[in-house]
C-alpha atoms as a PDB file:
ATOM      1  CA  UNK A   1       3.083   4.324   4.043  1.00  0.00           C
ATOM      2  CA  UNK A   2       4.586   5.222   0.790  1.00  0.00           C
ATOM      3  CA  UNK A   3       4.813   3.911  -2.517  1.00  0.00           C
ATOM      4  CA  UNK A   4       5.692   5.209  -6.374  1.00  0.00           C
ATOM      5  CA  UNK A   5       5.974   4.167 -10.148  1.00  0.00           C
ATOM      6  CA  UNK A   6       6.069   6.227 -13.243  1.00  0.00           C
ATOM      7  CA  UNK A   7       3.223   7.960 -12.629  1.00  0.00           C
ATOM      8  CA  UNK A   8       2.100   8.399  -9.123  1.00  0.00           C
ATOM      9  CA  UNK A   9       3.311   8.940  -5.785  1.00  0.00           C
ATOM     10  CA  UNK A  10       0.975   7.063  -3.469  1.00  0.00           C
ATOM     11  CA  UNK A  11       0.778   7.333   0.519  1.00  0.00           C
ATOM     12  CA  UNK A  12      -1.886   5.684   2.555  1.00  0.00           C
ATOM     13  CA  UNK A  13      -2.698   6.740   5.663  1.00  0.00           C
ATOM     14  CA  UNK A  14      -5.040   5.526   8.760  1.00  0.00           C
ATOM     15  CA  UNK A  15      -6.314   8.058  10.410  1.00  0.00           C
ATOM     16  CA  UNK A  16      -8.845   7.246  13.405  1.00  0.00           C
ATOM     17  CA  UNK A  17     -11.587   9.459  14.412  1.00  0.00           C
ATOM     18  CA  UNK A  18     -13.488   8.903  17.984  1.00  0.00           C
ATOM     19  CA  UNK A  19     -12.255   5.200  17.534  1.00  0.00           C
ATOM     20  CA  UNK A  20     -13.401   4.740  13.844  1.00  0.00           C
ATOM     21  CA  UNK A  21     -10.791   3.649  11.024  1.00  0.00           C
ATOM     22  CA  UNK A  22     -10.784   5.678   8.200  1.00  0.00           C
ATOM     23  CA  UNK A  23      -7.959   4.730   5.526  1.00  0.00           C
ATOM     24  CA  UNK A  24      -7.040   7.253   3.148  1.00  0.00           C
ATOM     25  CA  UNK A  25      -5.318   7.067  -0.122  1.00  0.00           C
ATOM     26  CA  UNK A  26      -3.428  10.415  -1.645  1.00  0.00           C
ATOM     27  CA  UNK A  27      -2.401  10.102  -5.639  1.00  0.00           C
ATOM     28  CA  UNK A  28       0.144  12.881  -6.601  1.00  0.00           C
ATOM     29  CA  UNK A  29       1.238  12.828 -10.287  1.00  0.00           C
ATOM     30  CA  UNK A  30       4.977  12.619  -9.897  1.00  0.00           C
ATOM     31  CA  UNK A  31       5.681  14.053 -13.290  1.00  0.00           C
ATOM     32  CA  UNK A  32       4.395  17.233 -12.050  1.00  0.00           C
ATOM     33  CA  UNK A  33       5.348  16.789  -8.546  1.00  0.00           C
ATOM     34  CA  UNK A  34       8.563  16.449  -9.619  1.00  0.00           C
ATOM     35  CA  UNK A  35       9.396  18.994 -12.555  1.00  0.00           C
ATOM     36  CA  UNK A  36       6.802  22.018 -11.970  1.00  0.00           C
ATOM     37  CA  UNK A  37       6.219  21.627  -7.790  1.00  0.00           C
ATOM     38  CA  UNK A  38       2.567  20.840  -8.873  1.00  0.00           C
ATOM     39  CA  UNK A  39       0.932  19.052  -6.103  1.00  0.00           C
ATOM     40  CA  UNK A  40      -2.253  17.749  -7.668  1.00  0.00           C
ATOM     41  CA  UNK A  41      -4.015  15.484  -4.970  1.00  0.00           C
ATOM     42  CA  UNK A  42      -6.556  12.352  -6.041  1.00  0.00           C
ATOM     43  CA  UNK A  43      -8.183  11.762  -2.554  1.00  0.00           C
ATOM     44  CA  UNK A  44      -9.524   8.132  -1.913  1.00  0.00           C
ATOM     45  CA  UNK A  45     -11.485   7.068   1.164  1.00  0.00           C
ATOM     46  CA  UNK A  46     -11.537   3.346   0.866  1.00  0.00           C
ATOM     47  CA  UNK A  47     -12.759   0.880   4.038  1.00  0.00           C
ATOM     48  CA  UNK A  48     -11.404  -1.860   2.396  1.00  0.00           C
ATOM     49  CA  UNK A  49      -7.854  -0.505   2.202  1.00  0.00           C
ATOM     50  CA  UNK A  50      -7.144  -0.457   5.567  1.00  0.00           C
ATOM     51  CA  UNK A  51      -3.740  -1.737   5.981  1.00  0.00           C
ATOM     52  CA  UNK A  52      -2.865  -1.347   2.283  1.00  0.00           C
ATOM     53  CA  UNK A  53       0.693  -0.938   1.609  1.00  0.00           C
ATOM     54  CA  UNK A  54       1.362   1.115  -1.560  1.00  0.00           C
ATOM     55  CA  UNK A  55       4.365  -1.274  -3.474  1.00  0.00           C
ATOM     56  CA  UNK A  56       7.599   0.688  -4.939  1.00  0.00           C
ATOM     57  CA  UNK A  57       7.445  -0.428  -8.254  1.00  0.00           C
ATOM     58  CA  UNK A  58      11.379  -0.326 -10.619  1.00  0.00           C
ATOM     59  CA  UNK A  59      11.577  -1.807 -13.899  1.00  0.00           C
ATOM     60  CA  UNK A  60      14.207  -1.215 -16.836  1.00  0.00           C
ATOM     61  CA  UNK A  61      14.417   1.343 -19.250  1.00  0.00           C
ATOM     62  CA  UNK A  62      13.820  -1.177 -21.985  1.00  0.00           C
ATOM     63  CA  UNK A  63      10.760  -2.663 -20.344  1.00  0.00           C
ATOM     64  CA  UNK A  64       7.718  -2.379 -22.185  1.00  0.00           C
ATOM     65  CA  UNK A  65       5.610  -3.957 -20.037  1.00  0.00           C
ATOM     66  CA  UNK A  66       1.884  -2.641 -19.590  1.00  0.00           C
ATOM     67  CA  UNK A  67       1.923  -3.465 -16.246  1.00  0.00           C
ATOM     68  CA  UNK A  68       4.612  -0.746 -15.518  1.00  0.00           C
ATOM     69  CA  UNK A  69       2.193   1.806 -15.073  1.00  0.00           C
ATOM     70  CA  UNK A  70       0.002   0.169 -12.887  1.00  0.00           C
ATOM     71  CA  UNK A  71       0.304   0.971  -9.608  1.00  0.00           C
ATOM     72  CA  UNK A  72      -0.034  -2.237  -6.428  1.00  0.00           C
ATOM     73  CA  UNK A  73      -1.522  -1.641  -3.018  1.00  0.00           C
ATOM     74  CA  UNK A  74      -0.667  -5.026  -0.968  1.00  0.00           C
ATOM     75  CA  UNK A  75      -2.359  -5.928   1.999  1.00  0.00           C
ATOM     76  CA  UNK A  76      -2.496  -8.697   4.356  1.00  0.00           C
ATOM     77  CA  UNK A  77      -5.908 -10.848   3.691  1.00  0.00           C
ATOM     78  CA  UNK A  78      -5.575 -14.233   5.516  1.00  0.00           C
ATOM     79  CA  UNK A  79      -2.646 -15.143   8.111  1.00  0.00           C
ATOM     80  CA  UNK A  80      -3.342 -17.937   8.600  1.00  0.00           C
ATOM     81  CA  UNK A  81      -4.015 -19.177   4.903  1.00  0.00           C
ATOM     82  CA  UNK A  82      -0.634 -16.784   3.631  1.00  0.00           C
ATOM     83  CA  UNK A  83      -3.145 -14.647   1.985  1.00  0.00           C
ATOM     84  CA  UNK A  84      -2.248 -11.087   0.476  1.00  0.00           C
ATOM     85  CA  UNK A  85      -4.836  -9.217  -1.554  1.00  0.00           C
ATOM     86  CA  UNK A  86      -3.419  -6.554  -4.437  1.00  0.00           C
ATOM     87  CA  UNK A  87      -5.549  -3.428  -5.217  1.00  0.00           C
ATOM     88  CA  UNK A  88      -4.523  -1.516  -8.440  1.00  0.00           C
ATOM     89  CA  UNK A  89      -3.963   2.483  -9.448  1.00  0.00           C
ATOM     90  CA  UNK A  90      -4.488   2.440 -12.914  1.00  0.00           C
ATOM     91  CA  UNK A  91      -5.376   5.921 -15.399  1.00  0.00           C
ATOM     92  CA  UNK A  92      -3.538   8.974 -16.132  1.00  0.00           C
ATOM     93  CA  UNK A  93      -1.534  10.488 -14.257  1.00  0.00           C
ATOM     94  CA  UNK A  94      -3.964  13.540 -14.111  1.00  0.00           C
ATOM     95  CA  UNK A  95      -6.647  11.042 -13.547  1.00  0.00           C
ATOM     96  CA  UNK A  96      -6.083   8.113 -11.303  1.00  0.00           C
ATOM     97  CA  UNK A  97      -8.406   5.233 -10.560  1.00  0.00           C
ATOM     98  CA  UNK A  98      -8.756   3.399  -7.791  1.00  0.00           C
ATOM     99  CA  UNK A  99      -9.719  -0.026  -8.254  1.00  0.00           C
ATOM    100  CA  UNK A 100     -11.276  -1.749  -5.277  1.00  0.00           C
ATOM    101  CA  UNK A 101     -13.669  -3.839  -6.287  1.00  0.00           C
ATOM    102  CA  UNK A 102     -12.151  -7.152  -7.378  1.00  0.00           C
ATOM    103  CA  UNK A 103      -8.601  -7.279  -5.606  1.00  0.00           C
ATOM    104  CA  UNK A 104      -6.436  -9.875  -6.706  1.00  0.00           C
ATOM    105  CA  UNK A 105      -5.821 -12.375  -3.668  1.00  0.00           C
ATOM    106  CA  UNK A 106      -2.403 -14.365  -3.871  1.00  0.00           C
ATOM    107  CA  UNK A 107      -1.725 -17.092  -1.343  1.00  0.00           C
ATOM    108  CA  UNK A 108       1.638 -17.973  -0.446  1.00  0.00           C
ATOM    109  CA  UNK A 109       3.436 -21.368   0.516  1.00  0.00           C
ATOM    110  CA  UNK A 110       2.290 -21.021   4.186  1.00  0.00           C
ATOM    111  CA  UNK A 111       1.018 -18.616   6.382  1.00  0.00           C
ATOM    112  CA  UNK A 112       2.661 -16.530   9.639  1.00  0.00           C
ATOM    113  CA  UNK A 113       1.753 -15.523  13.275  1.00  0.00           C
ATOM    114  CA  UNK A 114       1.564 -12.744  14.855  1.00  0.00           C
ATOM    115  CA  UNK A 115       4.285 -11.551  17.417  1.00  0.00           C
ATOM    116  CA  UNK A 116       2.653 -11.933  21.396  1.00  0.00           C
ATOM    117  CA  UNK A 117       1.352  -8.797  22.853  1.00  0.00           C
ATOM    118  CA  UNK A 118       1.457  -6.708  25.224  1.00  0.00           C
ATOM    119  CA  UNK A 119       5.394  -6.431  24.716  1.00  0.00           C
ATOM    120  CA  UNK A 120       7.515  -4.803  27.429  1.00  0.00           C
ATOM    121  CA  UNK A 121       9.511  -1.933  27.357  1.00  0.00           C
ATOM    122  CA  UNK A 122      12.784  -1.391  28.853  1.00  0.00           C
ATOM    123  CA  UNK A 123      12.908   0.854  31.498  1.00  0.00           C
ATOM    124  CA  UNK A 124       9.024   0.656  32.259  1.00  0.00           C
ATOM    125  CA  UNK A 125       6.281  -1.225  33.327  1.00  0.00           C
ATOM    126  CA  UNK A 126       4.079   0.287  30.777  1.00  0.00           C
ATOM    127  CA  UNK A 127       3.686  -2.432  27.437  1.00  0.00           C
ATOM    128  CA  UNK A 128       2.892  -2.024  24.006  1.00  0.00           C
ATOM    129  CA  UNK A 129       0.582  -3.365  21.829  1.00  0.00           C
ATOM    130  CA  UNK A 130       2.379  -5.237  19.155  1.00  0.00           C
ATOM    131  CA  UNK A 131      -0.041  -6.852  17.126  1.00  0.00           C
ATOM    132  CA  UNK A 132       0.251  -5.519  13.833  1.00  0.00           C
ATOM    133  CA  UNK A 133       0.571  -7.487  10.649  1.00  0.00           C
ATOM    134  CA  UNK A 134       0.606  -4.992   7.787  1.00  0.00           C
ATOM    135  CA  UNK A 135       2.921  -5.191   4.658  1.00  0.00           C
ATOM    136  CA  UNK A 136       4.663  -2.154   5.699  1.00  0.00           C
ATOM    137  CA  UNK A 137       7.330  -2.401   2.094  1.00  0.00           C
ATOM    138  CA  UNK A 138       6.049  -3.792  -0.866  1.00  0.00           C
ATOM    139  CA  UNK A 139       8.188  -4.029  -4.451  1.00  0.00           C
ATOM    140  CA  UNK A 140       7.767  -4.498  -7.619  1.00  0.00           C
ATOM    141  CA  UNK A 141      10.658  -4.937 -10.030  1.00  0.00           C
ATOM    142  CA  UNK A 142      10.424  -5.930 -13.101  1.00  0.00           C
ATOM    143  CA  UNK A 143       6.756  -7.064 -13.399  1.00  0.00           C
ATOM    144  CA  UNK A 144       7.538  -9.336  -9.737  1.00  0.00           C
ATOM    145  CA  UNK A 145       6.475  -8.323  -6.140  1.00  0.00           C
END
């Protein structure tokens, strides 16, 4: 999954190794990715990011809000509460940080269900598994998600 604001481009991967999850989180400065080719890569390994979406984040031209350079990972915490937990890229764009620690948890009006699994396929007996509640497209705009 992919994400961006001013200063980063974000993608978070799960990669799984002899059944173990291990998320990853890659920080390119977009500045330099984009003007000079640069690819500078900030390398998180994270546990607790492990269906963290990073969030497309817009604002205006006139905005001169702080948050604007903070970067949002979303990620499902709770279904059944409407729970989603929001991890933060913060620093330089040379220098990103990854804060983990104390994610912010935001509960919504109600919560959601996941779809029934195994789901068929057409043509085949063989099913999927469908179970899979990630946030796969997260925005910001304007200071909102």
């Amino acid at each position: 999954m992919m994400g961006f604001n001013t200063n980063w481009i974000v993608i978070n991967t799960n990669d799984f190794y002899a059944g173990t999850l291990l998320p990853e989180v890659a920080v390119i400065g977009r500045q330099a990715a984009e003007c000079t080719g640069t690819t500078n890569i900030t390398r998180f390994k994270d546990s607790s990011l492990r269906l963290a979406s990073p969030a497309e984040t817009y604002h205006s031209a006139g905005n001169a809000d702080p948050d604007a350079a903070t970067l949002y990972l979303v990620e499902r915490e709770n279904q059944n509460l409407g729970q989603v937990e929001l991890f933060q890229i913060t620093g330089t764009p040379a220098a990103p940080v990854l804060n983990t620690a104390n994610p912010t948890t935001i509960t919504g009006p109600s919560g959601w269900q996941q779809p029934p699994s195994p789901a068929g396929q057409l043509g085949t007996s063989v099913t999927i598994n469908v179970v899979d509640d990630r946030v796969f497209s997260a925005v910001v705009r304007n200071g909102y998600l």
